[in-house]
C-alpha atoms as a PDB file:
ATOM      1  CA  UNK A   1     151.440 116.631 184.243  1.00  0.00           C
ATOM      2  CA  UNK A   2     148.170 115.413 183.500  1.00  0.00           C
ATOM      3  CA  UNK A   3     146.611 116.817 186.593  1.00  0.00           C
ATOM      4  CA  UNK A   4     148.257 120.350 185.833  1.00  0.00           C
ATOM      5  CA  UNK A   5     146.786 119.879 181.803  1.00  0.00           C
ATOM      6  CA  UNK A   6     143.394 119.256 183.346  1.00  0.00           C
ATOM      7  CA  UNK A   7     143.336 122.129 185.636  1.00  0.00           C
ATOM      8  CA  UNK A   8     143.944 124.656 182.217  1.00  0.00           C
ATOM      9  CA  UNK A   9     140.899 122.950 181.117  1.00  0.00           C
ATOM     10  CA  UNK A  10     138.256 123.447 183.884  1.00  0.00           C
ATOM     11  CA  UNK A  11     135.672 126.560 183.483  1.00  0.00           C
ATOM     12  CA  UNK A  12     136.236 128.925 186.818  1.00  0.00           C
ATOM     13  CA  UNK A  13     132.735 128.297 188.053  1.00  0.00           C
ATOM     14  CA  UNK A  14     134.633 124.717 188.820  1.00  0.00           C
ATOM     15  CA  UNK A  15     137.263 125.926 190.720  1.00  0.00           C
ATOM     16  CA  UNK A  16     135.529 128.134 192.970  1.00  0.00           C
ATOM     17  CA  UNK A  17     134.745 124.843 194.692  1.00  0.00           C
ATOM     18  CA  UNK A  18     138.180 123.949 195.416  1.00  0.00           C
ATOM     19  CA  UNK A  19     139.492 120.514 196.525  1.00  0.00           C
ATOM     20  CA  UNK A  20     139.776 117.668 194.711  1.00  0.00           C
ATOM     21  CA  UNK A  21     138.288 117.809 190.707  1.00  0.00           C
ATOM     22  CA  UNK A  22     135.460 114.950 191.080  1.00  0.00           C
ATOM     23  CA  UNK A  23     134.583 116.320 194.238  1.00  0.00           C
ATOM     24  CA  UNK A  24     134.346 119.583 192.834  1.00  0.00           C
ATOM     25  CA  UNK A  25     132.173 118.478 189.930  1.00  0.00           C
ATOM     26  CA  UNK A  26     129.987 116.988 192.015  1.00  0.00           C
ATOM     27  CA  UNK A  27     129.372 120.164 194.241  1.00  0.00           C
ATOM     28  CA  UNK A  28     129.113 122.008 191.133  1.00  0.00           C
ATOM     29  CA  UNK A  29     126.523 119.810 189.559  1.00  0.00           C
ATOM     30  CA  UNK A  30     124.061 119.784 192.696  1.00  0.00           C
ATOM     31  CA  UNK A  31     124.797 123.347 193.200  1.00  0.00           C
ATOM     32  CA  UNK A  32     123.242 123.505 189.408  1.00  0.00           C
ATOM     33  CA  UNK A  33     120.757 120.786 190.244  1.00  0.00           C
ATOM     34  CA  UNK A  34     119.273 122.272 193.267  1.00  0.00           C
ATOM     35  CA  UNK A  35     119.062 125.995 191.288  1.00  0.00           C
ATOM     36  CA  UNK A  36     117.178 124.152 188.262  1.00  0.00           C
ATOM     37  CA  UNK A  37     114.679 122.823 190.605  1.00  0.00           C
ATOM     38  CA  UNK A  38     114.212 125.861 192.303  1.00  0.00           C
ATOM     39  CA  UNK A  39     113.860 128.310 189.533  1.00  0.00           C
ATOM     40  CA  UNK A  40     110.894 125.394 187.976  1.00  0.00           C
ATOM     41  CA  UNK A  41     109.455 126.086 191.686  1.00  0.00           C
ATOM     42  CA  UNK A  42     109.577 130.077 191.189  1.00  0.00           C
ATOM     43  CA  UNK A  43     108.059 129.435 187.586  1.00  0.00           C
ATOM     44  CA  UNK A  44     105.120 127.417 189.016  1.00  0.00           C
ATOM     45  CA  UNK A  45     104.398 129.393 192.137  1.00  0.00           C
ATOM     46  CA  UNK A  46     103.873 132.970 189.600  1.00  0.00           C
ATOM     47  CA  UNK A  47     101.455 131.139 187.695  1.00  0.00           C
ATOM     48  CA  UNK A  48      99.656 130.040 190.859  1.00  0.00           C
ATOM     49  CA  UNK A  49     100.203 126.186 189.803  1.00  0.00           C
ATOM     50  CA  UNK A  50     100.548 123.077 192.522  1.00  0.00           C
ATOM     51  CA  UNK A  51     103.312 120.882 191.255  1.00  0.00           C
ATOM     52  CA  UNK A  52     102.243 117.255 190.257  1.00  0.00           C
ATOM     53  CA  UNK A  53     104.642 114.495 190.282  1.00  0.00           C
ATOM     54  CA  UNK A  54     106.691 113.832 186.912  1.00  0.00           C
ATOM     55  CA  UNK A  55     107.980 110.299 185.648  1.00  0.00           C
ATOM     56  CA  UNK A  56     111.338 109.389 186.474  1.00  0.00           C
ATOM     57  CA  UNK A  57     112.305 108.798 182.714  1.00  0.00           C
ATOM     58  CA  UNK A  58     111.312 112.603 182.171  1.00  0.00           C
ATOM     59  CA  UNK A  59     112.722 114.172 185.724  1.00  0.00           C
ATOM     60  CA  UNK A  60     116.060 112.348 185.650  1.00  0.00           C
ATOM     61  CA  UNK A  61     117.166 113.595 182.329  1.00  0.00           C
ATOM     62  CA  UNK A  62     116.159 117.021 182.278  1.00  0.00           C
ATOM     63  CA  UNK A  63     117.784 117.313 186.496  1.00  0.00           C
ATOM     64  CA  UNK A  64     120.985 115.509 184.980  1.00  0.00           C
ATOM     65  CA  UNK A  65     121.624 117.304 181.871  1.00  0.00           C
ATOM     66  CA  UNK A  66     120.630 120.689 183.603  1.00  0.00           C
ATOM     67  CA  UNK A  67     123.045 120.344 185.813  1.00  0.00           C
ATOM     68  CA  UNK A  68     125.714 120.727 183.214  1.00  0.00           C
ATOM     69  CA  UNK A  69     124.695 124.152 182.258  1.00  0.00           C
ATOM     70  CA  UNK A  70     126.884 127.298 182.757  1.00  0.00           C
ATOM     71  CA  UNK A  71     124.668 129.549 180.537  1.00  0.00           C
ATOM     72  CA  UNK A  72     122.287 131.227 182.218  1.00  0.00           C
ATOM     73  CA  UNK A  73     120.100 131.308 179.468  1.00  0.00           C
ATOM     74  CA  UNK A  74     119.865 127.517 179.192  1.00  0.00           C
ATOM     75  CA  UNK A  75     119.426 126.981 182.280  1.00  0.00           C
ATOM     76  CA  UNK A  76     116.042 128.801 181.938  1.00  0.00           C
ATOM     77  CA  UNK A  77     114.971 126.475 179.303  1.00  0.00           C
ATOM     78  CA  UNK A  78     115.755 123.658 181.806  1.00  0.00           C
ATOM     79  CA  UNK A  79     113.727 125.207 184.316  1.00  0.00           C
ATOM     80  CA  UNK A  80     111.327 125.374 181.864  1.00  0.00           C
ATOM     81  CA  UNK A  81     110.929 122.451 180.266  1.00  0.00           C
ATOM     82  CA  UNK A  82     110.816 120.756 184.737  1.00  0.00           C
ATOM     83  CA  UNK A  83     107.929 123.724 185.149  1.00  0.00           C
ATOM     84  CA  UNK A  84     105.866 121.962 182.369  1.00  0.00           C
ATOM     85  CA  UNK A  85     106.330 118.289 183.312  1.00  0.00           C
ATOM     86  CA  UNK A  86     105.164 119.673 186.829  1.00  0.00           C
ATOM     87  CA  UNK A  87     102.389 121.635 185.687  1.00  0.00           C
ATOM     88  CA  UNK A  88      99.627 119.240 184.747  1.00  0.00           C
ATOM     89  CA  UNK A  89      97.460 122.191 183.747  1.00  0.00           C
ATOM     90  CA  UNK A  90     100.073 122.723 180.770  1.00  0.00           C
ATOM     91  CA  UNK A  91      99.066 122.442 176.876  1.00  0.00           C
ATOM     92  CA  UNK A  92     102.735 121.391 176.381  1.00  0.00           C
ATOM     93  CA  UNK A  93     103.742 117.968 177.257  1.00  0.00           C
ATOM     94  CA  UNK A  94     107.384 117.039 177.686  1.00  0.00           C
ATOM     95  CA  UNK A  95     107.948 114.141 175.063  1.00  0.00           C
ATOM     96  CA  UNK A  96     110.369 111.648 175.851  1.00  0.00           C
ATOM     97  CA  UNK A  97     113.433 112.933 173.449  1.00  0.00           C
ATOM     98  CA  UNK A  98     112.674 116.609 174.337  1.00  0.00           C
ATOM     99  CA  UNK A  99     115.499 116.363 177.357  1.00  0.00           C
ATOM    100  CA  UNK A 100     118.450 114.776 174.796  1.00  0.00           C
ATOM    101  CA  UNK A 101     117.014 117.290 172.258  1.00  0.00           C
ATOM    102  CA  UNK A 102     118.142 120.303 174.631  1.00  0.00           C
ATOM    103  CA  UNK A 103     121.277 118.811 175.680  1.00  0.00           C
ATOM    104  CA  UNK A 104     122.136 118.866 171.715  1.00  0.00           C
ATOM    105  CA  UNK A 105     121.730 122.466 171.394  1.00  0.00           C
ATOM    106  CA  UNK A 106     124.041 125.347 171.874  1.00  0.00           C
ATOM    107  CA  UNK A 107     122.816 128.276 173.732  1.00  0.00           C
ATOM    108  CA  UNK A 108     123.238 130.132 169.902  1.00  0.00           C
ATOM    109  CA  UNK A 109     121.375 127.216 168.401  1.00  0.00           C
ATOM    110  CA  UNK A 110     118.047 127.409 170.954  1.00  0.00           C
ATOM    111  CA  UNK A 111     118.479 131.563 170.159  1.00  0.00           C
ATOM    112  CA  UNK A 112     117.896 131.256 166.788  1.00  0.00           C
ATOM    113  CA  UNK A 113     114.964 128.554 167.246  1.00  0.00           C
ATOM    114  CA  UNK A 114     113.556 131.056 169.859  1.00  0.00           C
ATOM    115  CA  UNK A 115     113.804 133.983 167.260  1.00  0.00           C
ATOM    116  CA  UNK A 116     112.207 131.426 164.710  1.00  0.00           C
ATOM    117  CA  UNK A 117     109.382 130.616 167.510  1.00  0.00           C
ATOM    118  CA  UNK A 118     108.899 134.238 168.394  1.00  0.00           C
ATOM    119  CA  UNK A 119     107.623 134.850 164.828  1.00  0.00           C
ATOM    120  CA  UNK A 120     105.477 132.011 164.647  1.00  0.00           C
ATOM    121  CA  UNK A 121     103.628 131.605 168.176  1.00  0.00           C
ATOM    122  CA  UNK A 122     100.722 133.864 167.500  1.00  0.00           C
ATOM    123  CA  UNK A 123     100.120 132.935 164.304  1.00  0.00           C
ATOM    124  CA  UNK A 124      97.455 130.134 163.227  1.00  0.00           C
ATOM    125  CA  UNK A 125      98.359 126.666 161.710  1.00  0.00           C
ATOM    126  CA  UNK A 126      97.941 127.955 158.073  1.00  0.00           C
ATOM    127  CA  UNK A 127     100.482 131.124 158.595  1.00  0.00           C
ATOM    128  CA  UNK A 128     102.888 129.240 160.551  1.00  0.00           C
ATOM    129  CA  UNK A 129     103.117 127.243 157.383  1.00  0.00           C
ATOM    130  CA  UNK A 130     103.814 130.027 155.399  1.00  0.00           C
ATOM    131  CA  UNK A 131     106.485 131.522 157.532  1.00  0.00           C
ATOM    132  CA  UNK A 132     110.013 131.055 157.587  1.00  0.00           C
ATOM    133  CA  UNK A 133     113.354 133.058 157.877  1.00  0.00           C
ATOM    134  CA  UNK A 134     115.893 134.481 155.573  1.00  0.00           C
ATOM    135  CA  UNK A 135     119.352 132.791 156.479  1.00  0.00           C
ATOM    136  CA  UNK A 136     120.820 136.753 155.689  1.00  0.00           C
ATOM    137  CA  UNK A 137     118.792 137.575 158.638  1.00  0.00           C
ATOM    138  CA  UNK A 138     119.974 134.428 161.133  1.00  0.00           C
ATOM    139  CA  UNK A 139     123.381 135.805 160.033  1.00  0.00           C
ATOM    140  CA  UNK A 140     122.957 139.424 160.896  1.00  0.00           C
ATOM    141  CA  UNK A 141     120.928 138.657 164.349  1.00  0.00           C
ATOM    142  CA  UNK A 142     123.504 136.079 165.570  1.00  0.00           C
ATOM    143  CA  UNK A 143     126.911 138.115 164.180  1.00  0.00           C
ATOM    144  CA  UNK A 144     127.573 134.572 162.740  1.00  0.00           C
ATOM    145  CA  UNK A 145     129.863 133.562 159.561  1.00  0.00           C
ATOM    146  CA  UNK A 146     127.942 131.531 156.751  1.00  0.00           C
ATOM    147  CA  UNK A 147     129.439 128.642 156.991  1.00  0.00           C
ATOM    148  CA  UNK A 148     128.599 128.538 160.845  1.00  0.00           C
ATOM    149  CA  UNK A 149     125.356 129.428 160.050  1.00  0.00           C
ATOM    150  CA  UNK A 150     125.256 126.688 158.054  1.00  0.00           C
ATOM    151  CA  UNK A 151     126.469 124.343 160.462  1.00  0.00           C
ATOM    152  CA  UNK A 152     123.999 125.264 163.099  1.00  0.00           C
ATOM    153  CA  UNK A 153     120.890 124.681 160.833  1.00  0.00           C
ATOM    154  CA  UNK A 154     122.213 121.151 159.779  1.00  0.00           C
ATOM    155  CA  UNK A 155     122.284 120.469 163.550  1.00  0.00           C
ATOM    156  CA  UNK A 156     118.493 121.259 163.826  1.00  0.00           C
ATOM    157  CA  UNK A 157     117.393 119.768 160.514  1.00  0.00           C
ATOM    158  CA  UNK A 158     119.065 116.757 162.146  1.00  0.00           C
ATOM    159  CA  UNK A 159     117.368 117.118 165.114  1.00  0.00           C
ATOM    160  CA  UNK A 160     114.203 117.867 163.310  1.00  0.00           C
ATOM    161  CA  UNK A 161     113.456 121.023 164.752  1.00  0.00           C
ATOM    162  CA  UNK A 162     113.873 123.036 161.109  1.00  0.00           C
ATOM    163  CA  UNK A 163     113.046 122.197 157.645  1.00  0.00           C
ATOM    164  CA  UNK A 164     113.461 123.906 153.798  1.00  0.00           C
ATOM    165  CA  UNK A 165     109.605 125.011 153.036  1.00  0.00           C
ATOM    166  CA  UNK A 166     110.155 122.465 150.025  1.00  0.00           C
ATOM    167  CA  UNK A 167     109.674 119.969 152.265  1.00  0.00           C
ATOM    168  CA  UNK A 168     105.927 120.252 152.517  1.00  0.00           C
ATOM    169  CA  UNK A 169     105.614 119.700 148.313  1.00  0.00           C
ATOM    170  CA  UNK A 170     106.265 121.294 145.110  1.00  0.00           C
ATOM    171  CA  UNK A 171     108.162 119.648 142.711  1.00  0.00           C
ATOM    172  CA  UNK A 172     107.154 116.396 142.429  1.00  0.00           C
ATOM    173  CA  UNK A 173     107.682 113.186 139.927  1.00  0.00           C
ATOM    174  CA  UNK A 174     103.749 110.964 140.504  1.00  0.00           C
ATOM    175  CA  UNK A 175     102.994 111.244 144.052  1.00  0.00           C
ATOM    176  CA  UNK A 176     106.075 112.266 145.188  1.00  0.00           C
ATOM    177  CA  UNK A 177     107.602 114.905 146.053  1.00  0.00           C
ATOM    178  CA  UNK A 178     111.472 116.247 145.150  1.00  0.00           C
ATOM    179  CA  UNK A 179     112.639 117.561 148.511  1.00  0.00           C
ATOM    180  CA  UNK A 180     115.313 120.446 147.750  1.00  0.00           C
ATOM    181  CA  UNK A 181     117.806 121.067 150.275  1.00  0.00           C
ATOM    182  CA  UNK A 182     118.711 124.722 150.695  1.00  0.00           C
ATOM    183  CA  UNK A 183     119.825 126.699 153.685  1.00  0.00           C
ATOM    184  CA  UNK A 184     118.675 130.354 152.384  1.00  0.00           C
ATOM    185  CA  UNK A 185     115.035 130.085 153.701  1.00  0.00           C
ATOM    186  CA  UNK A 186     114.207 127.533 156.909  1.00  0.00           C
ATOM    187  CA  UNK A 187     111.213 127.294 158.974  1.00  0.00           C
ATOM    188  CA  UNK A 188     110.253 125.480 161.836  1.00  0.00           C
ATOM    189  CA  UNK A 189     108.712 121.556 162.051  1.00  0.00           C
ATOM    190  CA  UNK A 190     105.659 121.189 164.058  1.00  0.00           C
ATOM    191  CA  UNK A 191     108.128 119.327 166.264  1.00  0.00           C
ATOM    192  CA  UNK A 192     109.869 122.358 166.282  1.00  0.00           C
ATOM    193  CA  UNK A 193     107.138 124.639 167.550  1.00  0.00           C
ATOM    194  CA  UNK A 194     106.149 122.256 170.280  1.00  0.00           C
ATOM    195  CA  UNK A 195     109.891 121.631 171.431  1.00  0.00           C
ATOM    196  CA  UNK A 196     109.953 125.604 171.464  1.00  0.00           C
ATOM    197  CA  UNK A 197     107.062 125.879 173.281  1.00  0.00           C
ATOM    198  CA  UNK A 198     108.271 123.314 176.256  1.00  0.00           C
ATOM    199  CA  UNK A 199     111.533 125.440 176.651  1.00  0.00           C
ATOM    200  CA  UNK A 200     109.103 128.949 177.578  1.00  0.00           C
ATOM    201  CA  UNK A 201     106.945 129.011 180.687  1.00  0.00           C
END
Protein backbone atom coordinates (compact mmCIF):
# COMPACT_ATOMS: atom_id res chain seq x y z
CA UNK A 1 0.00 0.00 0.00
CA UNK A 2 2.66 2.22 0.85
CA UNK A 3 4.67 1.49 -2.21
CA UNK A 4 1.46 2.09 -4.47
CA UNK A 5 0.85 5.71 -2.20
CA UNK A 6 4.42 6.59 -3.07
CA UNK A 7 4.25 5.93 -6.68
CA UNK A 8 1.01 8.74 -6.87
CA UNK A 9 3.55 10.92 -5.39
CA UNK A 10 6.63 10.82 -7.71
CA UNK A 11 6.96 13.74 -10.52
CA UNK A 12 7.05 11.78 -14.16
CA UNK A 13 10.55 12.95 -14.88
CA UNK A 14 11.13 10.07 -11.99
CA UNK A 15 9.50 7.44 -13.55
CA UNK A 16 10.87 7.66 -16.87
CA UNK A 17 13.78 5.91 -15.18
CA UNK A 18 11.96 2.93 -14.24
CA UNK A 19 13.07 0.23 -11.74
CA UNK A 20 13.28 0.42 -8.37
CA UNK A 21 12.43 4.22 -6.62
CA UNK A 22 16.04 4.86 -4.92
CA UNK A 23 17.58 3.63 -7.88
CA UNK A 24 15.60 5.81 -9.89
CA UNK A 25 16.35 8.88 -7.80
CA UNK A 26 19.66 8.34 -8.03
CA UNK A 27 19.74 8.17 -11.96
CA UNK A 28 17.61 11.11 -11.89
CA UNK A 29 19.81 13.17 -9.67
CA UNK A 30 23.17 12.52 -11.72
CA UNK A 31 21.23 12.83 -14.83
CA UNK A 32 20.52 16.53 -13.22
CA UNK A 33 24.02 16.67 -11.82
CA UNK A 34 25.90 15.97 -14.90
CA UNK A 35 23.42 18.67 -16.99
CA UNK A 36 24.23 21.41 -14.17
CA UNK A 37 27.83 20.94 -14.73
CA UNK A 38 27.61 21.01 -18.23
CA UNK A 39 25.44 23.95 -18.87
CA UNK A 40 28.25 26.01 -16.12
CA UNK A 41 30.79 24.55 -18.90
CA UNK A 42 28.64 26.08 -21.94
CA UNK A 43 28.35 29.37 -19.75
CA UNK A 44 32.17 29.61 -19.33
CA UNK A 45 33.30 28.50 -22.74
CA UNK A 46 30.85 31.75 -24.47
CA UNK A 47 32.59 34.05 -22.35
CA UNK A 48 35.95 32.63 -23.41
CA UNK A 49 36.80 31.80 -19.55
CA UNK A 50 39.25 28.69 -18.35
CA UNK A 51 37.57 27.12 -15.38
CA UNK A 52 39.55 27.35 -12.02
CA UNK A 53 39.02 24.93 -9.33
CA UNK A 54 36.18 25.78 -6.65
CA UNK A 55 36.21 24.73 -2.83
CA UNK A 56 34.50 21.72 -1.94
CA UNK A 57 32.25 23.55 0.71
CA UNK A 58 31.00 25.77 -2.34
CA UNK A 59 30.92 22.87 -5.29
CA UNK A 60 29.21 20.22 -3.16
CA UNK A 61 26.23 22.24 -2.26
CA UNK A 62 25.40 24.00 -5.25
CA UNK A 63 26.05 20.10 -7.45
CA UNK A 64 23.75 18.55 -4.61
CA UNK A 65 20.97 20.89 -4.35
CA UNK A 66 21.00 21.38 -8.25
CA UNK A 67 20.39 18.18 -8.72
CA UNK A 68 16.97 18.43 -7.21
CA UNK A 69 15.72 20.83 -9.73
CA UNK A 70 12.88 20.08 -12.24
CA UNK A 71 12.46 23.77 -13.31
CA UNK A 72 14.29 24.64 -16.00
CA UNK A 73 14.58 27.99 -14.98
CA UNK A 74 16.35 27.13 -11.72
CA UNK A 75 18.40 25.07 -12.98
CA UNK A 76 19.95 28.05 -14.89
CA UNK A 77 20.56 29.85 -11.74
CA UNK A 78 22.45 26.70 -10.59
CA UNK A 79 24.46 26.72 -13.55
CA UNK A 80 25.02 30.02 -12.80
CA UNK A 81 25.89 30.47 -9.59
CA UNK A 82 28.88 26.87 -10.56
CA UNK A 83 29.89 29.36 -13.74
CA UNK A 84 30.92 32.07 -11.15
CA UNK A 85 32.70 29.95 -8.52
CA UNK A 86 34.62 28.66 -11.72
CA UNK A 87 35.27 31.85 -13.22
CA UNK A 88 37.98 33.52 -11.20
CA UNK A 89 37.79 36.54 -13.49
CA UNK A 90 34.16 37.13 -11.92
CA UNK A 91 33.19 40.42 -9.79
CA UNK A 92 30.68 38.09 -8.04
CA UNK A 93 31.90 35.75 -5.48
CA UNK A 94 29.79 32.83 -4.32
CA UNK A 95 29.44 33.39 -0.43
CA UNK A 96 29.13 30.51 1.64
CA UNK A 97 25.10 30.65 2.36
CA UNK A 98 24.42 31.67 -1.30
CA UNK A 99 23.85 27.67 -2.21
CA UNK A 100 21.13 27.09 0.96
CA UNK A 101 19.85 30.58 -0.03
CA UNK A 102 18.76 29.15 -3.60
CA UNK A 103 17.59 25.94 -2.39
CA UNK A 104 15.03 28.19 -0.19
CA UNK A 105 13.54 29.82 -3.08
CA UNK A 106 10.72 28.92 -5.34
CA UNK A 107 11.19 29.32 -8.97
CA UNK A 108 8.20 32.33 -8.42
CA UNK A 109 10.21 33.65 -5.51
CA UNK A 110 13.84 34.04 -7.59
CA UNK A 111 11.24 35.64 -10.55
CA UNK A 112 10.21 38.28 -8.61
CA UNK A 113 13.87 38.97 -7.10
CA UNK A 114 15.03 38.83 -10.80
CA UNK A 115 12.27 41.42 -11.82
CA UNK A 116 13.42 43.42 -8.61
CA UNK A 117 17.25 43.00 -9.90
CA UNK A 118 16.38 43.83 -13.46
CA UNK A 119 15.36 47.35 -12.30
CA UNK A 120 18.18 47.94 -10.20
CA UNK A 121 21.44 46.52 -12.05
CA UNK A 122 22.27 49.56 -14.06
CA UNK A 123 21.62 51.89 -11.70
CA UNK A 124 24.39 53.46 -9.25
CA UNK A 125 24.56 52.85 -5.41
CA UNK A 126 22.56 56.08 -4.63
CA UNK A 127 19.45 55.10 -7.11
CA UNK A 128 19.44 51.59 -6.17
CA UNK A 129 18.66 53.04 -2.80
CA UNK A 130 15.92 54.87 -3.95
CA UNK A 131 14.25 52.14 -5.87
CA UNK A 132 11.84 49.71 -4.91
CA UNK A 133 8.55 48.00 -6.16
CA UNK A 134 4.90 48.45 -5.70
CA UNK A 135 3.50 45.08 -4.19
CA UNK A 136 0.22 45.95 -6.82
CA UNK A 137 2.77 45.43 -9.40
CA UNK A 138 4.51 41.93 -7.91
CA UNK A 139 0.80 40.97 -7.89
CA UNK A 140 -0.12 41.78 -11.43
CA UNK A 141 3.40 40.40 -12.96
CA UNK A 142 3.22 37.09 -11.03
CA UNK A 143 -0.93 36.53 -11.41
CA UNK A 144 -0.50 36.00 -7.59
CA UNK A 145 -3.28 36.45 -4.68
CA UNK A 146 -2.25 39.01 -1.83
CA UNK A 147 -1.94 36.97 0.70
CA UNK A 148 0.58 34.77 -1.39
CA UNK A 149 2.23 37.67 -2.26
CA UNK A 150 2.60 38.27 1.05
CA UNK A 151 3.91 35.07 1.94
CA UNK A 152 6.60 35.08 -0.64
CA UNK A 153 8.12 38.47 0.52
CA UNK A 154 8.23 37.25 4.23
CA UNK A 155 10.29 34.34 2.82
CA UNK A 156 12.91 36.81 1.37
CA UNK A 157 12.84 39.37 4.18
CA UNK A 158 13.73 36.20 6.10
CA UNK A 159 16.26 35.32 3.95
CA UNK A 160 17.43 38.84 3.74
CA UNK A 161 17.24 39.30 0.23
CA UNK A 162 14.28 42.23 0.55
CA UNK A 163 13.63 44.92 2.94
CA UNK A 164 10.70 47.90 3.62
CA UNK A 165 12.73 51.25 2.46
CA UNK A 166 12.04 52.20 6.26
CA UNK A 167 14.61 50.15 7.07
CA UNK A 168 17.42 52.45 6.07
CA UNK A 169 15.90 55.43 8.69
CA UNK A 170 13.16 57.76 9.17
CA UNK A 171 11.34 57.72 12.13
CA UNK A 172 13.44 57.53 14.81
CA UNK A 173 13.32 57.93 18.90
CA UNK A 174 17.56 59.33 19.77
CA UNK A 175 19.69 57.41 17.54
CA UNK A 176 17.45 54.97 16.61
CA UNK A 177 15.51 54.23 14.21
CA UNK A 178 11.56 52.82 14.23
CA UNK A 179 11.69 50.13 11.56
CA UNK A 180 8.00 49.87 10.01
CA UNK A 181 7.05 46.71 8.58
CA UNK A 182 4.91 46.99 5.47
CA UNK A 183 4.59 44.81 2.44
CA UNK A 184 3.17 47.61 -0.11
CA UNK A 185 6.66 48.92 -1.20
CA UNK A 186 9.97 46.39 -0.91
CA UNK A 187 13.31 46.77 -2.31
CA UNK A 188 16.23 44.80 -2.48
CA UNK A 189 19.28 44.39 0.41
CA UNK A 190 22.70 44.81 -0.86
CA UNK A 191 22.74 41.10 -0.06
CA UNK A 192 20.06 40.94 -2.30
CA UNK A 193 21.68 42.51 -5.33
CA UNK A 194 24.81 40.47 -4.95
CA UNK A 195 22.83 37.08 -4.41
CA UNK A 196 20.99 38.27 -7.72
CA UNK A 197 23.90 38.93 -9.40
CA UNK A 198 25.58 35.26 -8.64
CA UNK A 199 22.35 33.57 -10.06
CA UNK A 200 23.02 35.58 -13.88
CA UNK A 201 26.09 34.80 -15.94
Amino acid sequence: IAEKFLGTLVSPALEEGGGMLSDTVKFWRFKNQINLVLKAKDFLEAKGITPSKVLPKTLIPIIENGSLEEDEGMKNRWSSMLAHAADNTSEVKIRPGYPDILKQLSPLEVKILDTFYNQVKDKTKEEQDKKGIIKEKVIKFAQISGEEYDVLVENLFRLGLCRTPSSKGGVAIGDYPIVLRTYDFIELTPMGIDFAKACQY
